[in-house]
Protein backbone atom coordinates (compact mmCIF):
# COMPACT_ATOMS: atom_id res chain seq x y z
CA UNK A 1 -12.28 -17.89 -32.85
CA UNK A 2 -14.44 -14.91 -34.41
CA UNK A 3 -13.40 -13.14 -37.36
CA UNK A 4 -13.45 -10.52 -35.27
CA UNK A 5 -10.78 -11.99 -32.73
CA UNK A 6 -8.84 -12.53 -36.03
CA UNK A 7 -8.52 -9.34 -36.88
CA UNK A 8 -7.88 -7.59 -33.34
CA UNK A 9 -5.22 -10.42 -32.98
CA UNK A 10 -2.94 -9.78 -35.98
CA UNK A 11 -2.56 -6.17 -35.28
CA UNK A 12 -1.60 -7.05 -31.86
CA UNK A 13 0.57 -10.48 -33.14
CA UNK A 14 2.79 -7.75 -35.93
CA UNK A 15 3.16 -4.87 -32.94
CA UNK A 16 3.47 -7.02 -29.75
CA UNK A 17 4.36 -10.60 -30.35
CA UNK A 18 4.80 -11.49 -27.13
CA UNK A 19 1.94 -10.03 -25.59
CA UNK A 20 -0.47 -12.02 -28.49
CA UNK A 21 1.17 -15.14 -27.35
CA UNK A 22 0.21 -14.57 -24.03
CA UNK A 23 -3.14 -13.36 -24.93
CA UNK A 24 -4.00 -16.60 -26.78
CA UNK A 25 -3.49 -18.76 -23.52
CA UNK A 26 -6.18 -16.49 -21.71
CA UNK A 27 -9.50 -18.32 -21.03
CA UNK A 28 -11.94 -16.31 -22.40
CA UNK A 29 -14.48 -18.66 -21.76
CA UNK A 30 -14.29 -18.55 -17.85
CA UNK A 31 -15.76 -14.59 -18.40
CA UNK A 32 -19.43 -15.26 -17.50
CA UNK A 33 -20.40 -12.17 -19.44
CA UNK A 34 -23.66 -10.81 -20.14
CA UNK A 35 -25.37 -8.31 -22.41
CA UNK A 36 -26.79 -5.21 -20.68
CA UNK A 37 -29.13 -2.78 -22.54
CA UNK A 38 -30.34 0.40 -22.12
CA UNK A 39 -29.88 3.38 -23.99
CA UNK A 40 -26.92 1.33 -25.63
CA UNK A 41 -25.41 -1.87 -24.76
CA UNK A 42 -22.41 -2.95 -22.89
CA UNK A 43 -21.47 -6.28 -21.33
CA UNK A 44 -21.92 -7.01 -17.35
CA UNK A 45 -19.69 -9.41 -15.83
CA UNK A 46 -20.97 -10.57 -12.17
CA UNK A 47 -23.25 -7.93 -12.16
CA UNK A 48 -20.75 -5.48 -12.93
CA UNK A 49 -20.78 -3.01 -16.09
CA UNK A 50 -17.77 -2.86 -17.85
CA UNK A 51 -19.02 0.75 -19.07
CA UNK A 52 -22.00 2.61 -19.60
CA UNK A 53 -25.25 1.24 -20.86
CA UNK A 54 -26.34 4.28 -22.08
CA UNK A 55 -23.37 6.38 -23.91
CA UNK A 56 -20.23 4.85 -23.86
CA UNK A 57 -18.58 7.49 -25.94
CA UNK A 58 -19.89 9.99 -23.68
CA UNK A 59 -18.58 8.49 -20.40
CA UNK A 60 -15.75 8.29 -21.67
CA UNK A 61 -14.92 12.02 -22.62
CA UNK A 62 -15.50 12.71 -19.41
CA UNK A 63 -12.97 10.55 -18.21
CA UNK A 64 -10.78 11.29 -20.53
CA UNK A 65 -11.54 15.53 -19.22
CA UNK A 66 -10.33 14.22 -16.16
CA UNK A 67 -6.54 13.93 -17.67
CA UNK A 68 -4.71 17.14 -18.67
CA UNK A 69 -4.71 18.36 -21.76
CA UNK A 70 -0.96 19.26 -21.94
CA UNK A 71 0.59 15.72 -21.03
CA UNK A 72 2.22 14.16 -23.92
CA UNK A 73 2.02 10.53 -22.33
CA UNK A 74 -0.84 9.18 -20.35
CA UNK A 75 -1.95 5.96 -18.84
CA UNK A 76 -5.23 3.96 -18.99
CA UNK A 77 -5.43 1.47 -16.67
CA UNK A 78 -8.40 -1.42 -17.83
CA UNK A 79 -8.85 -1.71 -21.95
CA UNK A 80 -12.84 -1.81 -21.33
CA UNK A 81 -14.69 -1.73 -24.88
CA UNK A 82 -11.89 0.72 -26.21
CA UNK A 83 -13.79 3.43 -25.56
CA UNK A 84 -11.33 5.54 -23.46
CA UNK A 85 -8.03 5.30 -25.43
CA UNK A 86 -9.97 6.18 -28.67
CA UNK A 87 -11.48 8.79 -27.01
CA UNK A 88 -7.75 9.90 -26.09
CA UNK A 89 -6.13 9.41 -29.44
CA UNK A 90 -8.01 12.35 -30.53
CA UNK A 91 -5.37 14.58 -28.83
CA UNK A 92 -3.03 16.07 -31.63
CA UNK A 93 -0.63 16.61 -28.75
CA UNK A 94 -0.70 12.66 -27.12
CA UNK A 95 2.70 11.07 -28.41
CA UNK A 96 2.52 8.08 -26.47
CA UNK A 97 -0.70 5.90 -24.84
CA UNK A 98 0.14 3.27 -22.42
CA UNK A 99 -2.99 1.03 -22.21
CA UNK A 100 -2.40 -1.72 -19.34
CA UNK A 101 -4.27 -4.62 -19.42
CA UNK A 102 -5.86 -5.33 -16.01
CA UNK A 103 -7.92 -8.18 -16.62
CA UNK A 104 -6.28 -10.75 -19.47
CA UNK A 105 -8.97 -12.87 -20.00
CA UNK A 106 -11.22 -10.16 -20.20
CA UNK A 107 -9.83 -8.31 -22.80
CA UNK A 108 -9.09 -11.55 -24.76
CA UNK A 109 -12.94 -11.79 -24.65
CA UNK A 110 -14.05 -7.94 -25.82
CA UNK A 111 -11.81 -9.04 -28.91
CA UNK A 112 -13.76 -11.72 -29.83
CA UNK A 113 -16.75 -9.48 -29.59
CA UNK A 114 -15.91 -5.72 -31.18
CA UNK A 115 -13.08 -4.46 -33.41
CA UNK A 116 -10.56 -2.88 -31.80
CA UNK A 117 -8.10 -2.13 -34.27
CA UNK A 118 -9.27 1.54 -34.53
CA UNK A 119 -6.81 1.95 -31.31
CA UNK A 120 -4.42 -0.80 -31.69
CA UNK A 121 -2.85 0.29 -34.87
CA UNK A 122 -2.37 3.98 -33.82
CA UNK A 123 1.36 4.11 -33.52
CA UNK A 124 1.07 6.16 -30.24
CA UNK A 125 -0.42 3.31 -27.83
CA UNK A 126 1.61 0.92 -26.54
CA UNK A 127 0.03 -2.15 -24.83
CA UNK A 128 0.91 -4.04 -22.17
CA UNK A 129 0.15 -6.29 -19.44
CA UNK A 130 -0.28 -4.24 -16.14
CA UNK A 131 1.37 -6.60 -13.68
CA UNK A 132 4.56 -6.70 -15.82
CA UNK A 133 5.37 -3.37 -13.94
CA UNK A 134 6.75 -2.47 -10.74
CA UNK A 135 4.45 0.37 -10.02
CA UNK A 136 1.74 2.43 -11.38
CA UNK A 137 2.28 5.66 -13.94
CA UNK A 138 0.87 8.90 -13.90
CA UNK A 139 -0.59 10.95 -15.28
CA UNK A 140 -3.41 7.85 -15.15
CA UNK A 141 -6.98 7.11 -15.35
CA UNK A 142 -8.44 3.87 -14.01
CA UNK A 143 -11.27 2.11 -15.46
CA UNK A 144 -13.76 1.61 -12.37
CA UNK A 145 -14.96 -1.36 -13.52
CA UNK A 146 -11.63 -3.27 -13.79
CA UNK A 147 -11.04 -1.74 -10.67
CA UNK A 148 -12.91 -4.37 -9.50
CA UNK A 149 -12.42 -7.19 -11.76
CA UNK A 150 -8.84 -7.07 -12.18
CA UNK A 151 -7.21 -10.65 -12.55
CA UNK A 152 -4.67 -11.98 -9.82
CA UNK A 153 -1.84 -11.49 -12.22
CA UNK A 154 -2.47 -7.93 -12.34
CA UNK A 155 -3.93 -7.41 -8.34
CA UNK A 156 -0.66 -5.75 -7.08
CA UNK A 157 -1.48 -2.90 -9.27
CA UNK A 158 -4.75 -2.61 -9.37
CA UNK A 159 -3.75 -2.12 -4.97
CA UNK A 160 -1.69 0.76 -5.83
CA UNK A 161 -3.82 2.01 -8.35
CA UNK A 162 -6.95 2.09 -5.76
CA UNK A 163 -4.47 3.57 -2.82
CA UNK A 164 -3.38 6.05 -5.41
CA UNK A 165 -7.17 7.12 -6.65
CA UNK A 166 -8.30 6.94 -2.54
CA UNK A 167 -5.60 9.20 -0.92
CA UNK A 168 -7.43 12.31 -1.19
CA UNK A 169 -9.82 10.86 0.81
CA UNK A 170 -7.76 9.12 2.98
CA UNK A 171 -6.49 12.47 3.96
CA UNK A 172 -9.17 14.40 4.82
CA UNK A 173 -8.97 13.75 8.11
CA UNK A 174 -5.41 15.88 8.11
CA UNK A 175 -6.73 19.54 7.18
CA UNK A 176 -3.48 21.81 8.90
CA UNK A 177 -6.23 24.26 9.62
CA UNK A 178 -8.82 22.00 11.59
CA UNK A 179 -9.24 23.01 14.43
CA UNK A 180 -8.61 19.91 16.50
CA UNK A 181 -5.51 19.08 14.47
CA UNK A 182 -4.32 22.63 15.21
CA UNK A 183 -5.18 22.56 19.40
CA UNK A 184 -3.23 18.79 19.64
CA UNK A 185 0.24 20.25 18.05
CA UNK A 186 -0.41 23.45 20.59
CA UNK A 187 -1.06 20.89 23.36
CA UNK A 188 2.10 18.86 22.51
CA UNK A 189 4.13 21.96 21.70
CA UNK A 190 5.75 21.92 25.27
CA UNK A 191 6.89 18.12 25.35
CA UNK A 192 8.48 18.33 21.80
CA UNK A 193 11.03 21.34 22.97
CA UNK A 194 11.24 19.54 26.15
CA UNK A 195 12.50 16.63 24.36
CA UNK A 196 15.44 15.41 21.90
CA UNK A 197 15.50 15.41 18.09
CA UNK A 198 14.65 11.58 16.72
CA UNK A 199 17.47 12.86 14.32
CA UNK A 200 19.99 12.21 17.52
CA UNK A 201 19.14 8.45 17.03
CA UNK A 202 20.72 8.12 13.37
CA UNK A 203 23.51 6.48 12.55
CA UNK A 204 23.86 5.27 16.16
CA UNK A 205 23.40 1.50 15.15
CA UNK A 206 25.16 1.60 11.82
CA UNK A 207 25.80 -1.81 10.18
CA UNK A 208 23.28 -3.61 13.11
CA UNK A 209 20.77 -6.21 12.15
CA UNK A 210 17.09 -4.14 13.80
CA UNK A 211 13.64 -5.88 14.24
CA UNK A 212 10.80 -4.17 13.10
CA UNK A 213 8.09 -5.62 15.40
CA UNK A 214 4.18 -5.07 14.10
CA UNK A 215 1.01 -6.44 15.85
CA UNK A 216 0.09 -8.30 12.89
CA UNK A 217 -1.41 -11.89 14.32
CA UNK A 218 1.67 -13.53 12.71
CA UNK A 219 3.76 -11.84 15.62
CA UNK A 220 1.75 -14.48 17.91
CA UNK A 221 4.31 -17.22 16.73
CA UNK A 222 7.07 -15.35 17.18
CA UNK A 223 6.66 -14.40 20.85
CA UNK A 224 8.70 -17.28 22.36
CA UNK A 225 11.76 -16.84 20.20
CA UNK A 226 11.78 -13.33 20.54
CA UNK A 227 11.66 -13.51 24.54
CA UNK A 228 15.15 -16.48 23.86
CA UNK A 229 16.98 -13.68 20.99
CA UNK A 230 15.95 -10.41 23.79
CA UNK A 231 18.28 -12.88 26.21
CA UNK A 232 21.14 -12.65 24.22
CA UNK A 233 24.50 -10.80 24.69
CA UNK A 234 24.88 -10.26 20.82
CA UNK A 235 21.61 -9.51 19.21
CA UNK A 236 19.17 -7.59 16.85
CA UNK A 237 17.87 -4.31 18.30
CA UNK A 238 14.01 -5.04 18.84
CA UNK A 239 12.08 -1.69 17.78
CA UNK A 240 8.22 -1.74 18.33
CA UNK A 241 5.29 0.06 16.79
CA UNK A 242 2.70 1.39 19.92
CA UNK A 243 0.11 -1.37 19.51
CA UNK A 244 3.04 -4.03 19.80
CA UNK A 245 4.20 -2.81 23.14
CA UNK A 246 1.96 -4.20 25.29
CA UNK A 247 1.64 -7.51 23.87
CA UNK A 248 5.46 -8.08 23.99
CA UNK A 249 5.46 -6.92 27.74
CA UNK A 250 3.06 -9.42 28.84
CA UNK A 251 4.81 -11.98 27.00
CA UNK A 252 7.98 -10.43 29.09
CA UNK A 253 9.81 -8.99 25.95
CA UNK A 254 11.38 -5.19 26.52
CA UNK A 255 11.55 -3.80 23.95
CA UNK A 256 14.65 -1.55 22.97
CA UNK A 257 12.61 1.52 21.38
CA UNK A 258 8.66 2.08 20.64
CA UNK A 259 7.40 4.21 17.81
CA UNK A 260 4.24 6.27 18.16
CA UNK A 261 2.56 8.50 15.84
CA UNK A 262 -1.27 8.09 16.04
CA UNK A 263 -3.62 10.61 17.98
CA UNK A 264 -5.69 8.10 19.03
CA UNK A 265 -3.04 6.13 21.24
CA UNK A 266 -3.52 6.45 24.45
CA UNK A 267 -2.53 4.50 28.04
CA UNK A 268 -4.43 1.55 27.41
CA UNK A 269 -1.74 1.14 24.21
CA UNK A 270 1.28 2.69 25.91
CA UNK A 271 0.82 2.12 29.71
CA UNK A 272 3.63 3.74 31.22
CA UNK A 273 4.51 1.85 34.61
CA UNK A 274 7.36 0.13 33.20
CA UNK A 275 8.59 1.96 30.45
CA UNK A 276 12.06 3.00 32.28
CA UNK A 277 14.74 2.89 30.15
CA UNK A 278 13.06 2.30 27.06
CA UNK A 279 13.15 5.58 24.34
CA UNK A 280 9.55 6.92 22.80
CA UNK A 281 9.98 8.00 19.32
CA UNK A 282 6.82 9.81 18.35
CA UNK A 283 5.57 12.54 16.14
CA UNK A 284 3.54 15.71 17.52
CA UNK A 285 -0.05 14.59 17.22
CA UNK A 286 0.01 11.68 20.14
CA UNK A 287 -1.41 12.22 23.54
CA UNK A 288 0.75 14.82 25.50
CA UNK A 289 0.05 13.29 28.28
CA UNK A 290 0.67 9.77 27.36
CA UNK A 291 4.01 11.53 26.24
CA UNK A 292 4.42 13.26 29.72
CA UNK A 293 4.05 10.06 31.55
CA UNK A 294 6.28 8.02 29.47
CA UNK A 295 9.31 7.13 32.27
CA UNK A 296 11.90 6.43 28.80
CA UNK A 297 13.66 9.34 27.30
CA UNK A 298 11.99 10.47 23.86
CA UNK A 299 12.51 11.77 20.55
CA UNK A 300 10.42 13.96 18.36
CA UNK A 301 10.16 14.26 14.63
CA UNK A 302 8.04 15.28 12.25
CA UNK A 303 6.54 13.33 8.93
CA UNK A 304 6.60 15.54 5.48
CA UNK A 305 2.63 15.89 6.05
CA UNK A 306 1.45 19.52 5.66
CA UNK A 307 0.13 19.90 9.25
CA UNK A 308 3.48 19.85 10.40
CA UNK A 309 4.59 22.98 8.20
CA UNK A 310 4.48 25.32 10.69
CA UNK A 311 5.73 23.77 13.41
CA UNK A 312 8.80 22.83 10.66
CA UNK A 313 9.45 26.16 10.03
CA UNK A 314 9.74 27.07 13.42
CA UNK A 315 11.33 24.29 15.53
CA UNK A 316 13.24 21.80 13.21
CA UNK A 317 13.22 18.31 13.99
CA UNK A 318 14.79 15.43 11.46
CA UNK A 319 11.51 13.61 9.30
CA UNK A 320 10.51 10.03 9.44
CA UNK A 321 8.76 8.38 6.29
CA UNK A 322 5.23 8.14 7.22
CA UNK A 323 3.09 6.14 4.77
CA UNK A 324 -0.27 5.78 6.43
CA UNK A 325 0.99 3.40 9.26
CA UNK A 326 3.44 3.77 12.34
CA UNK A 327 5.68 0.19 10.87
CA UNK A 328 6.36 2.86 8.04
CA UNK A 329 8.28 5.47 10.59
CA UNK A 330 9.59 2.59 12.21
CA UNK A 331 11.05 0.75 9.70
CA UNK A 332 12.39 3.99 8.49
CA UNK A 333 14.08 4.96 12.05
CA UNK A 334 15.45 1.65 11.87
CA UNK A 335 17.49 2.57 8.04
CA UNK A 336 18.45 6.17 9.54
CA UNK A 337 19.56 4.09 12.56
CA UNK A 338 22.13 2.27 10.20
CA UNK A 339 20.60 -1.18 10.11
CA UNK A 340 22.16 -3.21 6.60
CA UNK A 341 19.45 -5.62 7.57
CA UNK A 342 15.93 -5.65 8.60
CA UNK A 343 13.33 -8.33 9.50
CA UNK A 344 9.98 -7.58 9.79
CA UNK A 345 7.45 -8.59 12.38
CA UNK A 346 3.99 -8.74 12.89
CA UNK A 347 3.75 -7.12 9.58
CA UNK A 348 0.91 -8.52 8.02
CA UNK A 349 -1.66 -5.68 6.37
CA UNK A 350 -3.46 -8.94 6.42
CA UNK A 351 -5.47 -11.05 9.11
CA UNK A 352 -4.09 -14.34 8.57
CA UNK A 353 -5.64 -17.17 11.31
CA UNK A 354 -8.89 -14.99 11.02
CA UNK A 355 -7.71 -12.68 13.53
CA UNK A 356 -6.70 -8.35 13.52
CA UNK A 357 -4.05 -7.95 15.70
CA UNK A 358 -1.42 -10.08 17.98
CA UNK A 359 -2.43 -9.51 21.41
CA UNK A 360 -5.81 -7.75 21.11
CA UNK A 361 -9.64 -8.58 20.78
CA UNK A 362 -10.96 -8.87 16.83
CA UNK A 363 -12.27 -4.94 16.65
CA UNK A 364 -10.21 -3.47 19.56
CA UNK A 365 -7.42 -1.49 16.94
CA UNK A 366 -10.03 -1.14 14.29
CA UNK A 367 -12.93 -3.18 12.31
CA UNK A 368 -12.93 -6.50 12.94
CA UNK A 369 -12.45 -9.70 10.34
CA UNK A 370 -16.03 -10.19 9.35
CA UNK A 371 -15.72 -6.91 7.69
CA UNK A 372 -12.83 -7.59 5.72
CA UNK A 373 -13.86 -7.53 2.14
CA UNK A 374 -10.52 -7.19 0.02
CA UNK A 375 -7.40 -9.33 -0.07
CA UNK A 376 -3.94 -10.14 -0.48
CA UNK A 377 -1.73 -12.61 -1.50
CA UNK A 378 0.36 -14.46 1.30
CA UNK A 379 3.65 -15.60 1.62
CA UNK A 380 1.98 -19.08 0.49
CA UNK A 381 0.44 -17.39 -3.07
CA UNK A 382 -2.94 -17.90 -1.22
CA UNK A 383 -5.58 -15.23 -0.58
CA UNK A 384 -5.72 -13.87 2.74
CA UNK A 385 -8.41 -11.04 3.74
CA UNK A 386 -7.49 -7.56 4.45
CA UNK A 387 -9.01 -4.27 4.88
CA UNK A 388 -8.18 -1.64 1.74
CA UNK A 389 -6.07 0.33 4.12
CA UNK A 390 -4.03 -2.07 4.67
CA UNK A 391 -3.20 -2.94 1.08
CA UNK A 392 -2.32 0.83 0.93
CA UNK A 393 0.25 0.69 3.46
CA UNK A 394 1.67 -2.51 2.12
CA UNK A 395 2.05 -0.86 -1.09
CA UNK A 396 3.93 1.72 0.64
CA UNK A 397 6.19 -0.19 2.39
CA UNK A 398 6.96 -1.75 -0.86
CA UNK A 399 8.21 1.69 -2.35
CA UNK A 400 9.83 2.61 0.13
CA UNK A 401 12.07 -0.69 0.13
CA UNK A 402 12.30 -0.43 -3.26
CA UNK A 403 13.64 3.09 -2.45
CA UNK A 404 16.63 1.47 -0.38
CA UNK A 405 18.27 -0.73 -1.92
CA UNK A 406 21.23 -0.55 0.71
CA UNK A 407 19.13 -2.76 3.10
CA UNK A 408 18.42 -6.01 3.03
CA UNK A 409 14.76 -6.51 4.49
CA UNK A 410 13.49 -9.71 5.61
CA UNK A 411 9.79 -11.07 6.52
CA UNK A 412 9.73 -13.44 9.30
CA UNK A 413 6.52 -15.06 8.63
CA UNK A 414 4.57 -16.91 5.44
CA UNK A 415 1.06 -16.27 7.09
CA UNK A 416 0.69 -12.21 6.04
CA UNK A 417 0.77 -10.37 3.02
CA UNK A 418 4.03 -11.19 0.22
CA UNK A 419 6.23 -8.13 0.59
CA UNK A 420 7.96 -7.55 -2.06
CA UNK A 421 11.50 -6.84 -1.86
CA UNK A 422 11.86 -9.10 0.98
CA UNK A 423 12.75 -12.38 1.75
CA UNK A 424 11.51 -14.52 4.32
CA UNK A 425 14.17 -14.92 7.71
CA UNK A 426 15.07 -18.83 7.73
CA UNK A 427 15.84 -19.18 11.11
CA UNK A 428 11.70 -17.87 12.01
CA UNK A 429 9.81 -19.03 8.73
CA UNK A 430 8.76 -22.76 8.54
């Protein structure tokens, strides 16, 4: 080891013992890092810049402007050269600087390299692994770089870290004033006081075990047992997202209630003919007439998005959790139903067997696999491809389980994404 490593490592062996332990069994030497120049110097791992090559200190002031000034504990997510948190630590007002390593190996390797014991010693920071933690912290800022490179220890954050830093973006597509937004809640103004409150549906089911069915391809290998447990005198209420409905009915499984929230649904997803007896949960901004043709009673609700606010103020129906995806108000209609127990279906945010979507063409609900350039873990610990809006609504399914405690969820299948705070259903895992 370099003197250097030496000397980084005691201050972190006297104030974190067991962090230096763990940081000693990191291969370093699997970092294929080079030297890039410009300006200044930095290193580049697979082409990728840990920081600037041409002012590191100055980069990082203006991440660090990016943080308010009147916080008196902030996160850095990535250690990068050290640039950031000493950057940071000039604050007279920071009492506390969590810096979460994102990449283990990485870091182990920048203190071989440069002395980092300007940052380490300050009192203030506290270091720690990232994936030791549940969840993310704010207020935060996220190294870019490791970003990219974090480690598969620490990959579960670095998800919630990138849906946290996207969902700006993610919701510019729900302006209250556009004007298209604005013309689809006018249009769908007449079925919603036409129809019940969704908040009529809660506690009608209290203590019931509910099924949560997704169109994940995983819900392919489920169809036959589902069609023998629908059969049954005594049995789990089957609740279905919009994109699952079809597929079920052709594989001649009715389901008890569908959820719908997306504009974009329309008959090809919900076709209507034999929809008798089945209720229509949905939210204001599906397709009045797919609503009008719908044969089942329905249910209207809102989510606590802000292009509901006036319609809230004005006609009050009960809120379902919306996280990005319709298994988020579904799985919550199930809890306000009363279910103690849940088991998830088709709920992948992955495509497992290189396919999208049970019961639809690769591309027909969205891009298809080939353009898949992210991943998750499966229930197997093996990488499985994903879009990144998937891993977004995976991690927030996984706080809002986390959130309820009070139900016991349950995954039926190995082949998608590792939820956690489930476990997998015995009698349909292998």
């Amino acid at each position: 080891m370099s003197e250097c490593f030496e000397d980084n490592a005691q201050v972190i062996e006297r104030r974190w013992p067991a962090l230096h332990t763990r940081l000693m069994l990191e291969d370093s030497a699997s970092v294929q890092a080079e030297l890039s120049e410009g300006l200044g110097s930095t290193l580049s791992i697979g082409g990728i810049q840990l920081t600037s090559r041409h002012d590191r200190v100055l980069e990082a002031r203006v991440q660090a402007a990016s943080l308010p000034v009147d916080k008196a504990q902030l996160h850095v997510y990535g250690t990068g050269l050290g640039d950031l948190p000493t950057v940071l630590l000039e604050r007279a007002g920071l009492e506390r600087l969590y810096v979460h390593i994102l990449n283990g190996a990485l870091f182990a390797l920048v203190l071989q390299l440069l002395d980092q014991r300007h940052w380490l010693d300050d009192p203030r920071v506290e270091l720690l692994y990232a994936g030791d933690q549940t969840d993310i912290y704010t207020p935060f800022f996220a190294l870019p770089s490791e970003m990219v490179l974090a480690d598969d220890f620490n990959a579960k954050i670095r998800d919630r870290l990138v849906s946290e830093v996207h969902l700006n973006f993610n919701n510019r597509d729900f302006d209250p004033q556009s004007p298209t937004i604005l013309q689809r809640l006018q249009d769908s103004l007449e079925v919603l006081l036409a129809d019940d409150d969704v908040a009529k549906l809660f506690g009608t089911h209290a203590g019931r075990e509910i099924y949560v069915i997704g169109t994940g391809p995983s819900l392919e290998s489920h169809f036959e047992q589902l069609a023998a447990v629908r059969k049954q005198a005594q049995r789990p209420l089957f609740i279905c997202v919009d994109t699952a409905y079809r597929p079920l009915r052709e594989h001649g499984i009715k389901p008890d209630l569908v959820v719908s929230i997306d504009q974009r649904i329309s008959f090809r997803h919900l076709p209507f003919e034999e929809s008798d007896g089945i209720p229509l949960v949905y939210l204001p901004m599906s397709d009045p007439q797919v609503l009008k043709a719908w044969k089942g009673k329905r249910y209207g609700g809102y989510s606590a998005s802000p292009i509901y606010a006036s319609l809230r103020r004005q006609h009050a129906r009960a809120e379902l959790y919306v996280g990005g995806s319709v298994i988020h108000p579904a799985v919550d209609l199930a809890v306000k139903m009363g279910a103690e127990r849940i088991t998830l279906f088709g709920a992948d945010f992955a495509f497992p067997m290189n396919k999208t979507h049970a019961g639809w063409g690769d591309g027909d609900l969205g891009p298809g696999v080939n353009l898949a350039r992210h991943w998750v873990r499966d229930g197997h610990g093996e990488r499985v491809r994903t879009q990144l809006n998937f891993r977004s609504y995976l991690c927030e399914l996984e706080r809002y389980i986390a959130g309820h405690p009070e139900v016991r969820f349950f995954n039926s299948s190995r082949a998608g994404a590792m939820i956690v705070g489930t476990q997998f259903n015995q009698e349909f895992v292998q």
